[in-house]
N, C-alpha and C. Protein backbone atom coordinates (compact mmCIF):
# COMPACT_ATOMS: atom_id res chain seq x y z
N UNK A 1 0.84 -1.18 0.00
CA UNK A 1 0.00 0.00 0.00
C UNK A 1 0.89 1.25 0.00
N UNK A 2 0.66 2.18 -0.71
CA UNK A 2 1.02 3.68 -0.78
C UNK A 2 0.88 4.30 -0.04
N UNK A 3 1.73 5.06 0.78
CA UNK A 3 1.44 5.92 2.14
C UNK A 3 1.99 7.36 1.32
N UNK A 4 0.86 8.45 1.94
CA UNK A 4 1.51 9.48 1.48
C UNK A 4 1.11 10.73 2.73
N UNK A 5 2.04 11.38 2.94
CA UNK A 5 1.47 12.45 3.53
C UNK A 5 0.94 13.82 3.08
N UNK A 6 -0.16 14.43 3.96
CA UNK A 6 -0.52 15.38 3.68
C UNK A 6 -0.39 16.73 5.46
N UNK A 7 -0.35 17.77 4.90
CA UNK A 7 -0.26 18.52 5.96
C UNK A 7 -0.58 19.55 5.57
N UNK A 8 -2.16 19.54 6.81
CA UNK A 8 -3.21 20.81 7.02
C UNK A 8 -2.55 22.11 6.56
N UNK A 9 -3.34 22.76 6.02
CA UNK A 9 -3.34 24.60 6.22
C UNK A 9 -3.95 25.21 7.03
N UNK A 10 -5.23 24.41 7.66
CA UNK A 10 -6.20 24.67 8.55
C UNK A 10 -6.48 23.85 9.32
N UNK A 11 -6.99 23.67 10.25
CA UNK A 11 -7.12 22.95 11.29
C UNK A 11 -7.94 21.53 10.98
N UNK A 12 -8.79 21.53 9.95
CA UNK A 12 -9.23 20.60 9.13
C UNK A 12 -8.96 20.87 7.67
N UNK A 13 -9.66 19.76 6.97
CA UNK A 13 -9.72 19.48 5.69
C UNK A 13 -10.79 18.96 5.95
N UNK A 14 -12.18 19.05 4.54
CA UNK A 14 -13.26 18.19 4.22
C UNK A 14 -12.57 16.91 3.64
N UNK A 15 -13.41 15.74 3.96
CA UNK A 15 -12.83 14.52 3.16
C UNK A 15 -12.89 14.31 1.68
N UNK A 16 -13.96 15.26 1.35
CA UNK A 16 -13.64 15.25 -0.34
C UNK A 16 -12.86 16.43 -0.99
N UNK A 17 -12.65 17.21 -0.25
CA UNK A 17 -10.90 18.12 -0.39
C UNK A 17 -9.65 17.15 -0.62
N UNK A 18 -9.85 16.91 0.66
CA UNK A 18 -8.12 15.79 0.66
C UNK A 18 -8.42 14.66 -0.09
N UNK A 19 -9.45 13.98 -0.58
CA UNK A 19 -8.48 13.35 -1.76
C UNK A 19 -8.43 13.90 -3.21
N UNK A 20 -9.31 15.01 -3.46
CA UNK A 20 -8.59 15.69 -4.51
C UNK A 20 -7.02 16.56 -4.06
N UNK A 21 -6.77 16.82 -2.94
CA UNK A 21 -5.56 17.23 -2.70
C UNK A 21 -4.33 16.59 -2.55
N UNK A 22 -4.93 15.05 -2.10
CA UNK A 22 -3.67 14.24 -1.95
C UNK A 22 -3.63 13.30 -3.40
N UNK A 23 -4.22 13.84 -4.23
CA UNK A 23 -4.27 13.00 -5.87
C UNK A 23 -4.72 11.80 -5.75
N UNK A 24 -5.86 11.72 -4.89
CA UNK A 24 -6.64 10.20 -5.11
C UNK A 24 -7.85 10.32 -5.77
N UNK A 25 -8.10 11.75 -6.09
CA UNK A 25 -9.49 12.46 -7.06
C UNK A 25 -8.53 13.32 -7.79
N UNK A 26 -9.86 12.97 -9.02
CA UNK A 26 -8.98 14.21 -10.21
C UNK A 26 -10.10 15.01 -9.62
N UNK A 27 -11.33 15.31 -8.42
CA UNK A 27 -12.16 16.47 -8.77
C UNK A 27 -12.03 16.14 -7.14
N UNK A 28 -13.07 17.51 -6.36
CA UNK A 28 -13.78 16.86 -5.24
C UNK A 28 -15.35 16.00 -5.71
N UNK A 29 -16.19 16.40 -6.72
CA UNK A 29 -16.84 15.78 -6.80
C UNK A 29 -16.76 14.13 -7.27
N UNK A 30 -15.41 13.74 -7.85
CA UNK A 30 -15.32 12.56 -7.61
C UNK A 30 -14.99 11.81 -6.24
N UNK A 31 -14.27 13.00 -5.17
CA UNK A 31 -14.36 12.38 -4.24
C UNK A 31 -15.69 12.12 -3.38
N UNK A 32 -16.01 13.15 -3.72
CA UNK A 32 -17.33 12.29 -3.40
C UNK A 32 -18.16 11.38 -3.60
N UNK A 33 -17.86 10.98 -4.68
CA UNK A 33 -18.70 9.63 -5.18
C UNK A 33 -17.79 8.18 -4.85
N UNK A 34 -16.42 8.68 -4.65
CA UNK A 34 -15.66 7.79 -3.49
C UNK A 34 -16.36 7.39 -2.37
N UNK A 35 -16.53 8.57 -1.69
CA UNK A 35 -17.35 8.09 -0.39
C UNK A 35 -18.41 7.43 -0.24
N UNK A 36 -19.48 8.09 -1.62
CA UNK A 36 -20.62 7.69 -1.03
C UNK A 36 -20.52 6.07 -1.44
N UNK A 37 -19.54 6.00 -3.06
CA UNK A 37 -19.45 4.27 -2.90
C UNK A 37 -18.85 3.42 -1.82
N UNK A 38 -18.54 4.08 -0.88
CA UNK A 38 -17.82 3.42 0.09
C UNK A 38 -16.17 2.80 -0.11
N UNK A 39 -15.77 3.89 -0.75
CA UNK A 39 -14.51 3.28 -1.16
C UNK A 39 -13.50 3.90 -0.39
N UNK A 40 -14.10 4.44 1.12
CA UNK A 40 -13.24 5.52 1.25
C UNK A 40 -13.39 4.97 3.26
N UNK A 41 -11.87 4.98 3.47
CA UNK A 41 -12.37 4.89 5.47
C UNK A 41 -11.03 5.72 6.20
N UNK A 42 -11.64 6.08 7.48
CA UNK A 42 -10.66 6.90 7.89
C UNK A 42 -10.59 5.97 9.62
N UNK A 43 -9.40 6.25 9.91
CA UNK A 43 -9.16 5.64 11.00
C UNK A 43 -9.58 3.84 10.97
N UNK A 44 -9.45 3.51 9.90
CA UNK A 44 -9.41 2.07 10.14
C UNK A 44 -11.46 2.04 9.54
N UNK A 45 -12.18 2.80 9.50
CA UNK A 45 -13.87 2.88 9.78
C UNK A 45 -14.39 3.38 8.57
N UNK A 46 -15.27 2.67 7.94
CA UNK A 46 -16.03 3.13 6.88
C UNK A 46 -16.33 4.75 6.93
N UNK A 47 -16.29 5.26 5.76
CA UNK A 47 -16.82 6.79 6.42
C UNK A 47 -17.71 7.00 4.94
N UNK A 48 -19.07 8.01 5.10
CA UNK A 48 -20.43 8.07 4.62
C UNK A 48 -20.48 9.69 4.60
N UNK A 49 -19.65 9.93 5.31
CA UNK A 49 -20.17 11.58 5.58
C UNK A 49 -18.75 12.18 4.49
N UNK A 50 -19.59 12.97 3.28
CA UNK A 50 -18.68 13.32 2.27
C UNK A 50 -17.62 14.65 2.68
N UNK A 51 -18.13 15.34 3.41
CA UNK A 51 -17.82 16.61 3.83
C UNK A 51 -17.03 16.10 5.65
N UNK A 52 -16.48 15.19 6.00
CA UNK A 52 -16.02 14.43 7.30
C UNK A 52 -15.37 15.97 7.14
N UNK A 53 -15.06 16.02 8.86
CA UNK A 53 -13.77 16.94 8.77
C UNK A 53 -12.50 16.06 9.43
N UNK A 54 -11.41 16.10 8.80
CA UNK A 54 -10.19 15.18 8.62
C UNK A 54 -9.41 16.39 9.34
N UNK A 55 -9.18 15.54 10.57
CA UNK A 55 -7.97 16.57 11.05
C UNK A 55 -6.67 15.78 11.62
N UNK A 56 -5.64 16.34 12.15
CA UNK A 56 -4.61 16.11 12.28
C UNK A 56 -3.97 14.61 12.94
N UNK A 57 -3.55 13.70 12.72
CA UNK A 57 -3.43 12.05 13.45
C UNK A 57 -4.64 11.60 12.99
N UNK A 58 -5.21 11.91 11.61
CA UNK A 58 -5.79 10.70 11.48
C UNK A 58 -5.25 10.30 10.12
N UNK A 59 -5.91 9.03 9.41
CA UNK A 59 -5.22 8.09 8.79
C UNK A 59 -6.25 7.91 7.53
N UNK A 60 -6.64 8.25 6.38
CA UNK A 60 -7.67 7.79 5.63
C UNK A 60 -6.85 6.89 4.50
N UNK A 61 -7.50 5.98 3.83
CA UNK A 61 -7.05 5.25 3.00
C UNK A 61 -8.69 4.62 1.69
N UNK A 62 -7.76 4.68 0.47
CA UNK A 62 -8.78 5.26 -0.45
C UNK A 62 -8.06 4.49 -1.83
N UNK A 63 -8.91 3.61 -2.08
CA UNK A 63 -8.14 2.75 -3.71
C UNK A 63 -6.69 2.26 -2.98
N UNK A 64 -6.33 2.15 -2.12
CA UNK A 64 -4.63 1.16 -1.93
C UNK A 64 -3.66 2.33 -1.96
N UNK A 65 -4.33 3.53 -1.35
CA UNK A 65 -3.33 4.95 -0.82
C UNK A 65 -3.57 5.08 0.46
N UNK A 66 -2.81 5.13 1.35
CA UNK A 66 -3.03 5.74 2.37
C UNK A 66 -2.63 7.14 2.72
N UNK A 67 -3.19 7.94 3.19
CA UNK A 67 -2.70 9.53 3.20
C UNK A 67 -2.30 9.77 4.99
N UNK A 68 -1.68 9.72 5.40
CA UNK A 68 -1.35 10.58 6.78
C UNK A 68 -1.32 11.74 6.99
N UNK A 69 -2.77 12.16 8.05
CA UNK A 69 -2.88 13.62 7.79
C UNK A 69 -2.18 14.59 8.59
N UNK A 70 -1.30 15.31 8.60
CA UNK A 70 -0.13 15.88 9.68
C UNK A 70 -0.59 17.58 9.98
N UNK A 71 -0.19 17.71 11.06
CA UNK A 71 -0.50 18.80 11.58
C UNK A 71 0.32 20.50 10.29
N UNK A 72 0.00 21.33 10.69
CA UNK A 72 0.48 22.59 9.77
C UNK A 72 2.12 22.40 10.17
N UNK A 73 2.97 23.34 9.17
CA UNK A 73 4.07 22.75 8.61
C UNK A 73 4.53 24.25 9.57
């Protein structure tokens, strides 16, 4: 599996931001159709809610990427 990191500008990220930000969507609206197919979990847990807010120590993984989400730089 692909690990990649990402690190906030803001205290969150929406979940269909970060994977158009971490290049696992060419759009956010495809990330959203990630989610709602369920192709998408954070912390180990299915996640449904397209707009999650993803913040800092957590872990989402999406198609065989994992993104580590890190605090501001």
């Amino acid at each position: 599996m692909e690990t990649r990191e990402f690190h906030l500008k803001d205290q969150h990220v929406r979940l269909c931001d970060l994977l158009k930000l971490a290049g696992i969507a060419d759009s956010g609206g495809q990330g959203k159709h990630m989610v709602a197919a369920g192709e998408v979990t954070v912390d180990g847990r299915a996640e449904a809610r397209k707009t999650a807010k993803i913040r800092a120590g957590q872990t989402v993984e999406c198609l065989g990427i994992k993104v580590v989400v890190l605090p501001r730089a």
